[in-house]
Protein backbone atom coordinates (compact mmCIF):
# COMPACT_ATOMS: atom_id res chain seq x y z
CA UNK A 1 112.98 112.68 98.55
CA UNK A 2 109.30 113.24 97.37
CA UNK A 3 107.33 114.68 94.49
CA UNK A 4 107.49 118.20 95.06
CA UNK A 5 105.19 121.10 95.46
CA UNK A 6 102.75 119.77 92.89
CA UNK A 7 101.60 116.94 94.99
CA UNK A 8 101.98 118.35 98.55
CA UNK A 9 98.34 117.73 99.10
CA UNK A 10 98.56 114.24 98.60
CA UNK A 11 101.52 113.78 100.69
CA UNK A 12 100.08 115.12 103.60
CA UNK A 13 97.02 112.95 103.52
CA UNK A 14 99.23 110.22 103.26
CA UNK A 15 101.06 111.18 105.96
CA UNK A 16 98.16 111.58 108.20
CA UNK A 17 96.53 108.43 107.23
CA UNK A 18 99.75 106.68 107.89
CA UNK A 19 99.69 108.00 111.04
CA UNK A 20 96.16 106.96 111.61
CA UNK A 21 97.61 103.62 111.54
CA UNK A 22 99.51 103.64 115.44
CA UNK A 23 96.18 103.99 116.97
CA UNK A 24 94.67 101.30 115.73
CA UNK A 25 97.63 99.06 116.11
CA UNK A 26 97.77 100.30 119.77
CA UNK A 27 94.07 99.73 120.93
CA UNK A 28 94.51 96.38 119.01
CA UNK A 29 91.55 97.62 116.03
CA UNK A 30 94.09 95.80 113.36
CA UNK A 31 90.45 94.89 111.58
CA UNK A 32 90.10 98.87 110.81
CA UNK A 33 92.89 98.68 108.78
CA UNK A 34 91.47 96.89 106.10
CA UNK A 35 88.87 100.15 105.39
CA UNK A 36 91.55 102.50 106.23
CA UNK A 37 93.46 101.12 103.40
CA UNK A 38 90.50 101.14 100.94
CA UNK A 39 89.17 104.43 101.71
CA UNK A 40 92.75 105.91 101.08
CA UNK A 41 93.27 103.99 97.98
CA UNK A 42 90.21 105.38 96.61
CA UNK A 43 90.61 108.70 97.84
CA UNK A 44 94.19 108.84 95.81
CA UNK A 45 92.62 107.94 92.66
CA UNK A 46 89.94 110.12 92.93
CA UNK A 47 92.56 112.79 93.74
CA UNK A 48 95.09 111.62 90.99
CA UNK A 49 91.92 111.62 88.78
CA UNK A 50 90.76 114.75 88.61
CA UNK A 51 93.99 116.99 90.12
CA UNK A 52 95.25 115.90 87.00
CA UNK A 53 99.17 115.67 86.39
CA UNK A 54 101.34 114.19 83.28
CA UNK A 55 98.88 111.33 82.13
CA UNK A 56 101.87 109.41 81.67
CA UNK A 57 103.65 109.53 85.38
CA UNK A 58 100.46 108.96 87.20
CA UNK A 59 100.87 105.39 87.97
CA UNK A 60 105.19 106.36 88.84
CA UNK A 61 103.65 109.41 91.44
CA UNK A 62 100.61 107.03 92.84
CA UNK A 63 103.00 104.59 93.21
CA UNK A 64 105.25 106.44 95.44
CA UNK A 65 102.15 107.99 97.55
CA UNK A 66 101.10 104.49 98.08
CA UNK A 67 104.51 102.93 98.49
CA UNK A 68 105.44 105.83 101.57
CA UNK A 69 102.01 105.34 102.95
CA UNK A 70 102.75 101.31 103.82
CA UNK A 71 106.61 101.63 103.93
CA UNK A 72 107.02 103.89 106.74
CA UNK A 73 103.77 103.31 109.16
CA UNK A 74 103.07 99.48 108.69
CA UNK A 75 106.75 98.14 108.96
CA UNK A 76 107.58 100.56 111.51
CA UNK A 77 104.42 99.65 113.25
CA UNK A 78 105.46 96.81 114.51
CA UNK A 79 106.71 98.70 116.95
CA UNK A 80 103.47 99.17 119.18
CA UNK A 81 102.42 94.94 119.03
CA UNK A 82 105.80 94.00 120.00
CA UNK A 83 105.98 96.34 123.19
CA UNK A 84 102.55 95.20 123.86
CA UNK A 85 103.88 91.85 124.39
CA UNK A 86 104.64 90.47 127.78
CA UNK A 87 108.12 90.87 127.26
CA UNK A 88 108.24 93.09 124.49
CA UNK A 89 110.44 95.86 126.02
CA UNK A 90 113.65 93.33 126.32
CA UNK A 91 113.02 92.05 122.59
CA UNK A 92 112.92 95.74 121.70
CA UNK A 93 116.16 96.44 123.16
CA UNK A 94 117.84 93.23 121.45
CA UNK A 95 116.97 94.74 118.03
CA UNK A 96 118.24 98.23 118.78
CA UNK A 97 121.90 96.40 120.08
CA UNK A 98 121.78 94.01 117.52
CA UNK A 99 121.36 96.64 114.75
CA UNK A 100 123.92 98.73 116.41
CA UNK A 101 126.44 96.16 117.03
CA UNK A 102 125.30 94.84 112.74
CA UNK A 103 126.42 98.41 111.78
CA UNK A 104 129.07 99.16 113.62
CA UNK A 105 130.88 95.73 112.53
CA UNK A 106 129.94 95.86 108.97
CA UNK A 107 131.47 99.68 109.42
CA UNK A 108 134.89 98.75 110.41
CA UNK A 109 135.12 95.61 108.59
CA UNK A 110 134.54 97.03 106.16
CA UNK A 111 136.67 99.75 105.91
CA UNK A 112 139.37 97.81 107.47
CA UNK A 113 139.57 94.57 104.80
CA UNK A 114 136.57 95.48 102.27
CA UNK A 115 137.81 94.76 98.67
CA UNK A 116 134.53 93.60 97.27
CA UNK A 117 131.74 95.39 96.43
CA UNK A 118 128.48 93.58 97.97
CA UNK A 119 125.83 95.45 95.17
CA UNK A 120 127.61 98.02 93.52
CA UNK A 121 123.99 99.44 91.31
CA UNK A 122 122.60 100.33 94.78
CA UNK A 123 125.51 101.31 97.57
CA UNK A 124 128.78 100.89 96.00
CA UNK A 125 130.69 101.82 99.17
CA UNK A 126 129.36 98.34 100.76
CA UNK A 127 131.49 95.76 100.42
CA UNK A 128 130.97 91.75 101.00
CA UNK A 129 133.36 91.86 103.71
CA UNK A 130 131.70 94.22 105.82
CA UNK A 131 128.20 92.38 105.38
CA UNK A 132 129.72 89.23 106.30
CA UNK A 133 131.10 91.29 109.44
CA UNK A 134 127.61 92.65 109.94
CA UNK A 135 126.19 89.27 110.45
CA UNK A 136 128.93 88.51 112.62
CA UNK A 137 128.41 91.85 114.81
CA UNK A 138 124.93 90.56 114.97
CA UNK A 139 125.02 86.93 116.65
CA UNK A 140 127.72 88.89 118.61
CA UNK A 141 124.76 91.21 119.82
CA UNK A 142 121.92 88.49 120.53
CA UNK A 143 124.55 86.45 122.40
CA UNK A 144 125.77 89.49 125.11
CA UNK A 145 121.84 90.21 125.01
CA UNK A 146 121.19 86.22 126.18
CA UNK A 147 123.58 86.45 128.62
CA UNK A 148 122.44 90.20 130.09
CA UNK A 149 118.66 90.34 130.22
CA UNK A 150 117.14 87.27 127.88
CA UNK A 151 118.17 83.86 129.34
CA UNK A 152 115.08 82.65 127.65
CA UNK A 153 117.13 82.39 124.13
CA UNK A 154 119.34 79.42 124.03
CA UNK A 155 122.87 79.80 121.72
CA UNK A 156 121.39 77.93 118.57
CA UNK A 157 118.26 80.34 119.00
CA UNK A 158 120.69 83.08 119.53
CA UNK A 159 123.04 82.65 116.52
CA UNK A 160 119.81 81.66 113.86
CA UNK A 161 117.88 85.09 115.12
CA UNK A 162 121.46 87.23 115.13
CA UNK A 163 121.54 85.82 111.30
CA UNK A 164 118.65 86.63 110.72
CA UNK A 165 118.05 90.20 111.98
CA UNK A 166 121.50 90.98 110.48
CA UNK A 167 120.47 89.51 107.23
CA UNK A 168 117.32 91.63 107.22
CA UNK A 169 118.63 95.20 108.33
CA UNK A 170 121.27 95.30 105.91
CA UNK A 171 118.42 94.45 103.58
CA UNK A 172 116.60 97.35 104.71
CA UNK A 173 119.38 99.53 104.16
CA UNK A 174 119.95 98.57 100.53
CA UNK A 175 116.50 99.07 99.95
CA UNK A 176 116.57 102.78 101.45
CA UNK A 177 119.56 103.30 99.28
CA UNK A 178 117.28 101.86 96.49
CA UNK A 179 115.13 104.77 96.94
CA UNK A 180 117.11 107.27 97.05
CA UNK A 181 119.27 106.58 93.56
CA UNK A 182 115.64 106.00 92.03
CA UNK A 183 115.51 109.67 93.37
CA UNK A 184 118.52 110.71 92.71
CA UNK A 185 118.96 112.09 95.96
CA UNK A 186 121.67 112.17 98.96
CA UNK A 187 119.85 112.47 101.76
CA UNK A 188 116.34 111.00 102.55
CA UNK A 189 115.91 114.23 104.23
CA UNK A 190 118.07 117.47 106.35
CA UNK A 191 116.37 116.87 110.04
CA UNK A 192 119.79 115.29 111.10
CA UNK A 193 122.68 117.06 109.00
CA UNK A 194 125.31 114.94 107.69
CA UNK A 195 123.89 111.48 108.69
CA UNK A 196 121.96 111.07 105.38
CA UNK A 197 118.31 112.43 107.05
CA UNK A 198 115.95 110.55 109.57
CA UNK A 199 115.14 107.25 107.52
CA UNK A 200 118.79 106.41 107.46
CA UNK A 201 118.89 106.01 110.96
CA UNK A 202 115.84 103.63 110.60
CA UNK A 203 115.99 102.08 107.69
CA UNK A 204 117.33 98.90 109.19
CA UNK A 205 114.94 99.19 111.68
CA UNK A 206 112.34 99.25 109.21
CA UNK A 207 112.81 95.56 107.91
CA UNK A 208 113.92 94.35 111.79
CA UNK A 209 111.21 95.39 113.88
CA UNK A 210 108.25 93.21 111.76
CA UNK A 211 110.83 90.16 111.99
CA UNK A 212 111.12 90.20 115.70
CA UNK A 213 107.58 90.84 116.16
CA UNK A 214 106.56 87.40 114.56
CA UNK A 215 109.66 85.54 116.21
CA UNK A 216 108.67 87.17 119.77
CA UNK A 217 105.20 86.30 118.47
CA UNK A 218 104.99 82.86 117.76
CA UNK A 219 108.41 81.75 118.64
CA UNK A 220 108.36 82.21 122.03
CA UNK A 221 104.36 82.10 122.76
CA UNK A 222 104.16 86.18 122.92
């Protein structure tokens, strides 16, 4: 997945300005993002500009510089204000098991009673059955979490967030799937042979890790 050789410059700029994003998020700056953001946007433009390509794919190839610049850093991101909270490692840990326990139900449901295809234009091997069993792996996940290591969440709280985090990482999977028929592609990538490249193994992280943040956040006085 990318826009080959002819726009390698760009993609490593975005790259490092995406990564320019953690520190600021870490020492708390988020007010530096704001010029981060504009200075990069302008700097594209100006690139796009006069490194001229096809006229008529420049807004399709800034589009996906500008897309992988937020997708990746400022949903992943998330990441560094959650485990900055005062009990950010536990809620961390829920969303890794609850993701886990999402997939791996929505994986055998699936292939054990799946008979209908849940969005057939984007993953056709996904069926209804398994998503429904993803949801239900889910509030299976926040529930042994409550009664492990996070007394704090009560049952209702437990089965609304397990909804809810199984809801959104099988969203985030569809929408890395998304990308990668608009690419035509297989794999997001080859570092990990045979499991579909690195952002399969986070793409249902991707959409998770913002949602706990703000329920850790202002749910539960983070």
């Amino acid at each position: 997945m990318g826009l080959g050789a002819e726009h390698r410059l760009e993609q490593w700029l975005a790259a490092v300005i995406g990564a320019a994003v953690i520190p600021f998020l870490f020492y708390e700056n988020a007010a530096l993002l704001f010029p981060l953001l504009t200075g990069a946007m302008l700097l594209f433009a100006l690139l796009f500009l006069f490194r001229l390509p096809v006229i008529t794919e420049v807004h399709h190839r800034l589009g996906w510089i500008i897309l992988g610049l937020i997708y990746l850093p400022f949903l992943l991101g998330h990441l560094i204000p959650l485990r900055m909270l005062p009990d950010g490692q536990r809620w961390i840990f829920m969303t890794l098991i609850v993701i886990m326990s999402c997939d791996s139900f929505a994986y055998f449901i699936g292939r054990k009673i799946g008979k209908h295809q849940l969005y057939p234009a984007v993953s056709p091997n996904k069926s209804i059955e398994g998503g429904i069993g993803g949801l239900v792996g889910s509030v299976f996940g926040v529930i042994l979490v409550k009664f492990t290591f996070m007394p704090v969440l009560g049952i209702l709280d437990a089965i609304l967030i397990g909804l809810l985090l199984g809801s959104m990482g099988q969203l985030g999977d569809l929408f890395e799937s998304l990308l990668k028929r608009a690419c035509q592609v297989k794999d997001s990538g080859n570092i990990i042979p045979g499991h579909g490249g690195m952002l399969d193994r986070l793409d249902s992280l991707l959409f998770a890790f913002p949602v706990v943040y703000y329920v850790a956040r202002f749910g539960y006085g983070g």
